[in-house]
N, C-alpha and C. Protein backbone atom coordinates (compact mmCIF):
# COMPACT_ATOMS: atom_id res chain seq x y z
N UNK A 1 -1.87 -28.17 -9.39
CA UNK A 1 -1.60 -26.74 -9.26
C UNK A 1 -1.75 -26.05 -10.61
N UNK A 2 -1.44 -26.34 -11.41
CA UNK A 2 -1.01 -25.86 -13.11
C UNK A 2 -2.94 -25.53 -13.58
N UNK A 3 -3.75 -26.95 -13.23
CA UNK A 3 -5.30 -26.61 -13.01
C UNK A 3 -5.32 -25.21 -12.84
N UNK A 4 -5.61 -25.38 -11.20
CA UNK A 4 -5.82 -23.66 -10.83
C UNK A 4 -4.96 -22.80 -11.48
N UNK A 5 -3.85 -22.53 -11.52
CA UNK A 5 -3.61 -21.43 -12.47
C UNK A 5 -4.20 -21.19 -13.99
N UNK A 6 -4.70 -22.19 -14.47
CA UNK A 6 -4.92 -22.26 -15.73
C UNK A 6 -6.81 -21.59 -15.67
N UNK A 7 -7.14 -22.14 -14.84
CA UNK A 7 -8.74 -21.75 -14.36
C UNK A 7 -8.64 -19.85 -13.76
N UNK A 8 -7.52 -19.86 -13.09
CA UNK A 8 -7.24 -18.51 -12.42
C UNK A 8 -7.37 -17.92 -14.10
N UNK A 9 -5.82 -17.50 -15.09
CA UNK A 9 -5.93 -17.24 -16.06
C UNK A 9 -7.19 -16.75 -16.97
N UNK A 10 -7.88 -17.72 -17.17
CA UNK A 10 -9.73 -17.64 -17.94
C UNK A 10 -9.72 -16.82 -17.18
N UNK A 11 -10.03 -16.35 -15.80
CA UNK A 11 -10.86 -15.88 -15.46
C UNK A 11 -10.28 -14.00 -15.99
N UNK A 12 -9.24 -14.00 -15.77
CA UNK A 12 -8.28 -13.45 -16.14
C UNK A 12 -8.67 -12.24 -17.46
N UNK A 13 -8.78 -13.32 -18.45
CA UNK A 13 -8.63 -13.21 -19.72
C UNK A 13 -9.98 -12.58 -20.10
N UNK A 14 -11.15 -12.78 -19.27
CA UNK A 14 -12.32 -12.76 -19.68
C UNK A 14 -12.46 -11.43 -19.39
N UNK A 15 -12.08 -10.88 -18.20
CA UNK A 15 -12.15 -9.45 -17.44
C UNK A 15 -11.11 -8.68 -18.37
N UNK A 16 -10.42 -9.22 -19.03
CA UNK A 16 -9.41 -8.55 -20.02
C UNK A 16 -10.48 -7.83 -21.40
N UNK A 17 -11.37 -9.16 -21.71
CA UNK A 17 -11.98 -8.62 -22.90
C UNK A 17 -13.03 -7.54 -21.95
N UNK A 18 -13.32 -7.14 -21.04
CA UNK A 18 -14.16 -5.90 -20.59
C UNK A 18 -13.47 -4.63 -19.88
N UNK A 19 -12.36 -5.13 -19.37
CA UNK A 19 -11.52 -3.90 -18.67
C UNK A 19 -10.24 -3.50 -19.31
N UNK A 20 -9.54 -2.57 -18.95
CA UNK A 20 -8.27 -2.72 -19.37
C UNK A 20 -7.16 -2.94 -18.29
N UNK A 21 -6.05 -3.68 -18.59
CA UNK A 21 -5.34 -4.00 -17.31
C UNK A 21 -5.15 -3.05 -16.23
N UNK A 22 -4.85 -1.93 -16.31
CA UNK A 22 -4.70 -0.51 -15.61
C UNK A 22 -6.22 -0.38 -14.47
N UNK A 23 -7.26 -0.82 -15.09
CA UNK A 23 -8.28 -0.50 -14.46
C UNK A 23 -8.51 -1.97 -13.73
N UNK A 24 -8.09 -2.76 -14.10
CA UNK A 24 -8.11 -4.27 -13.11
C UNK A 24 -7.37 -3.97 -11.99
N UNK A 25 -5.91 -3.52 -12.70
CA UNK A 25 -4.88 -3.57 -11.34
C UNK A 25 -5.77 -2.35 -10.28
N UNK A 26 -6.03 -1.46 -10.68
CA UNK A 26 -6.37 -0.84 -9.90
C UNK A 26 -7.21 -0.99 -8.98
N UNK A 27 -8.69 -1.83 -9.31
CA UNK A 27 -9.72 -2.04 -8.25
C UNK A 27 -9.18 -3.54 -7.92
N UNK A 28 -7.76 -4.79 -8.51
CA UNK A 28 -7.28 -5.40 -7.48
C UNK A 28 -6.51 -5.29 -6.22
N UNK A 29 -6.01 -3.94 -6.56
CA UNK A 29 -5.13 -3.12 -5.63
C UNK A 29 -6.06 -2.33 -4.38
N UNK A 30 -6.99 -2.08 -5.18
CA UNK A 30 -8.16 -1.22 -3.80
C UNK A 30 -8.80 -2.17 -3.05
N UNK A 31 -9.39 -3.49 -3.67
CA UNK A 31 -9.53 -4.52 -2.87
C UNK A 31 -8.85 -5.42 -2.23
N UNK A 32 -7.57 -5.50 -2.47
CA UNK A 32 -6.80 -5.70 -1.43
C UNK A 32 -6.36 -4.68 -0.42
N UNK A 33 -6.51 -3.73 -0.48
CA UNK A 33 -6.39 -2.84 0.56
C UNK A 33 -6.78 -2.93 1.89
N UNK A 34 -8.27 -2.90 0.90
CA UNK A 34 -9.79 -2.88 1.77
C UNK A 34 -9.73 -3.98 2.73
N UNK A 35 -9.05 -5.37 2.10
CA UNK A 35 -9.21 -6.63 2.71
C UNK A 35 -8.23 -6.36 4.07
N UNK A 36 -6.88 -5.98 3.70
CA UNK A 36 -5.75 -6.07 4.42
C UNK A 36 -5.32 -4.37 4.48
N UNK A 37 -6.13 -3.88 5.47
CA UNK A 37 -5.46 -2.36 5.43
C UNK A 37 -3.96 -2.35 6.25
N UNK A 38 -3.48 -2.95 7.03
CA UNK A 38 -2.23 -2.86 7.33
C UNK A 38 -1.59 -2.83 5.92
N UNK A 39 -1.66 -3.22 4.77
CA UNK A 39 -0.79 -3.28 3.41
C UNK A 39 -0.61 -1.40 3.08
N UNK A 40 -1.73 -0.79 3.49
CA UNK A 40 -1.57 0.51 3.09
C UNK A 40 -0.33 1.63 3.70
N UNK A 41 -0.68 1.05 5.34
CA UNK A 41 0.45 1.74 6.36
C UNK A 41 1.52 1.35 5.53
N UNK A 42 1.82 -0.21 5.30
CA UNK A 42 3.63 -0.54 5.00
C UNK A 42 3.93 0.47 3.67
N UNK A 43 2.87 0.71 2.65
CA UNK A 43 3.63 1.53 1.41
C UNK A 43 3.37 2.94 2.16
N UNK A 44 2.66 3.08 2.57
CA UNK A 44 3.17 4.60 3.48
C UNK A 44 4.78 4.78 4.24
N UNK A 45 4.52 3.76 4.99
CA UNK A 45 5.94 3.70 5.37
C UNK A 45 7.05 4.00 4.61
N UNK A 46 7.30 2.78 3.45
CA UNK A 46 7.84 2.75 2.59
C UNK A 46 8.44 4.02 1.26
N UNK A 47 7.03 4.55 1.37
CA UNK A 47 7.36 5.95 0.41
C UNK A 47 7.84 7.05 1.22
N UNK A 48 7.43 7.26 2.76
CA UNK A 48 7.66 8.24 3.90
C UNK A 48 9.53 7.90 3.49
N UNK A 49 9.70 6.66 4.19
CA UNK A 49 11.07 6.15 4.17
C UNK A 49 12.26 6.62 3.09
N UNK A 50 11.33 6.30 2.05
CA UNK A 50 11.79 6.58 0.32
C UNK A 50 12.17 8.27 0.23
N UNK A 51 11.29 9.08 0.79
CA UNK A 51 11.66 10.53 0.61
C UNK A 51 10.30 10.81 -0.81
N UNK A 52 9.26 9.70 -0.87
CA UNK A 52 8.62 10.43 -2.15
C UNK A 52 7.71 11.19 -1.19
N UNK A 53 7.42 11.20 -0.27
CA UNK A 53 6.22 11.61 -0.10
C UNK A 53 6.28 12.50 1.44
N UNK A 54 5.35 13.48 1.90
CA UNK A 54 5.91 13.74 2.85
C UNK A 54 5.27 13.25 4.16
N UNK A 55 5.49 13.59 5.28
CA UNK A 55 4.99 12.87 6.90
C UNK A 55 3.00 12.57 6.65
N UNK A 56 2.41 13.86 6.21
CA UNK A 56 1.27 14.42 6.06
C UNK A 56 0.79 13.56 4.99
N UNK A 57 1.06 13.54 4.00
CA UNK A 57 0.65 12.51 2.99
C UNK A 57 0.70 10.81 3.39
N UNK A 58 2.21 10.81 3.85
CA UNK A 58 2.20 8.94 4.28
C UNK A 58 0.93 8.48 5.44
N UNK A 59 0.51 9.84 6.35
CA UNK A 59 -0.26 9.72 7.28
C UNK A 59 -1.88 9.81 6.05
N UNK A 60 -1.70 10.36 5.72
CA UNK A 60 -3.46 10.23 4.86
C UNK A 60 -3.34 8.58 3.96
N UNK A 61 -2.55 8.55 3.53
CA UNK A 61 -2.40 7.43 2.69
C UNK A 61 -2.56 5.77 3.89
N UNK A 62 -1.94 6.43 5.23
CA UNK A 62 -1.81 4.88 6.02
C UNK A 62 -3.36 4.74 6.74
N UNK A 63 -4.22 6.18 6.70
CA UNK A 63 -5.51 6.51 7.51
C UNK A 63 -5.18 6.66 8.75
N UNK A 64 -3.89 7.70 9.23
CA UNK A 64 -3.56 7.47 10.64
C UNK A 64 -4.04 9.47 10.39
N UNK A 65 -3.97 9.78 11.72
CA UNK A 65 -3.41 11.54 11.98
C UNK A 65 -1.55 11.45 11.75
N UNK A 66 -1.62 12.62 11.80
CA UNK A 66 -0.12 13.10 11.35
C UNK A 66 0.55 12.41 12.73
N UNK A 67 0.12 13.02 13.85
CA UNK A 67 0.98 12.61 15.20
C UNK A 67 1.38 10.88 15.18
N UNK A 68 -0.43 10.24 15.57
CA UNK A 68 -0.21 8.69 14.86
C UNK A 68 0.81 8.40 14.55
N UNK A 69 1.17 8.89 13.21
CA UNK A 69 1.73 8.27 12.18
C UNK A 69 3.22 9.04 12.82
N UNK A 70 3.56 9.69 13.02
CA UNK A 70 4.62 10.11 13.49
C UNK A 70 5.75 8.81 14.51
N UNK A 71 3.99 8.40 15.29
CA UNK A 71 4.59 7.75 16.83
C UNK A 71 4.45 6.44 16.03
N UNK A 72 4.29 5.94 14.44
CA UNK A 72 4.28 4.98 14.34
C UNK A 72 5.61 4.56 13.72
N UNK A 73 6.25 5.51 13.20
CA UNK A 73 7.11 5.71 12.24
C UNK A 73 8.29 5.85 13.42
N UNK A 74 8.07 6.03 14.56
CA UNK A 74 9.24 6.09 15.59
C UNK A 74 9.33 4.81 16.01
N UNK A 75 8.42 4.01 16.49
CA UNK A 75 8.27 2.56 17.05
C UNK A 75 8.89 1.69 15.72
N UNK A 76 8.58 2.02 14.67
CA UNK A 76 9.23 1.03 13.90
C UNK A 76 10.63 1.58 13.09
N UNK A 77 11.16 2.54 12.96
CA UNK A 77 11.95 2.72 12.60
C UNK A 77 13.45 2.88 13.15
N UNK A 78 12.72 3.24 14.71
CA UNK A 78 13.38 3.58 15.99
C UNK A 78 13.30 4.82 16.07
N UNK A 79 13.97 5.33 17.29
CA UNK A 79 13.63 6.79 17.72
C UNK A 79 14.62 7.77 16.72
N UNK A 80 16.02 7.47 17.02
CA UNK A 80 16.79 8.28 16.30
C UNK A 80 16.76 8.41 14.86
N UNK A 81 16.57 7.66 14.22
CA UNK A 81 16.26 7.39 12.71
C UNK A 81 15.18 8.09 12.61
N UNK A 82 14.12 7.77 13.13
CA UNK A 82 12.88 8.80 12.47
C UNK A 82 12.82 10.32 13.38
N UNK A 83 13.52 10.45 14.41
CA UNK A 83 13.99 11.94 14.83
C UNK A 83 15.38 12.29 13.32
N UNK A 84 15.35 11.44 13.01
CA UNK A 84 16.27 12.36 11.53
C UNK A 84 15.09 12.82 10.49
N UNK A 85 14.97 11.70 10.00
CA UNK A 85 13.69 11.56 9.23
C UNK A 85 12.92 12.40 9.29
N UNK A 86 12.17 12.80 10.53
CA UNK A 86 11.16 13.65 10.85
C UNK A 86 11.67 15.50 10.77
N UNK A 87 13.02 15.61 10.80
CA UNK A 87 13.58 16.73 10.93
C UNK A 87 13.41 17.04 9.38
């Protein structure tokens, strides 16, 4: 195991001398997205939940419509909770 991490690392290090971490995390973060778009809905959720962000935004951010995202945010949060939420 210690191998692969150590091989992971180089690879690491090498993209370090051409990028800067900010710009790694970022297109590792967009490609995981891309790979696993359910990851996008949960931080939508998450920030909707949080109060950073509002219904309209968590819905652009998850790629749903506003309603969507409304009826998604009810199924998982439950009804009464996101009839607060949503108020």
């Amino acid at each position: 195991m210690g191998l692969k991490v150590s091989a992971f690392q180089k690879e690491i290090d090498v993209l370090l001398k051409k990028y800067s971490e900010n710009e790694l995390l970022k297109e590792a973060i967009r490609a995981l997205f891309e790979v696993n778009p359910q990851l996008k809905i949960e931080v939508a959720l998450e920030l909707y939940k949080d109060g950073e962000i509002s219904l309209e935004k968590a819905a652009e951010i998850a790629g749903m419509g506003v309603v969507e995202f409304r009826e998604f945010v009810s199924k998982k949060l439950g009804e009464k909770l996101a009839q607060m939420k949503l108020s």
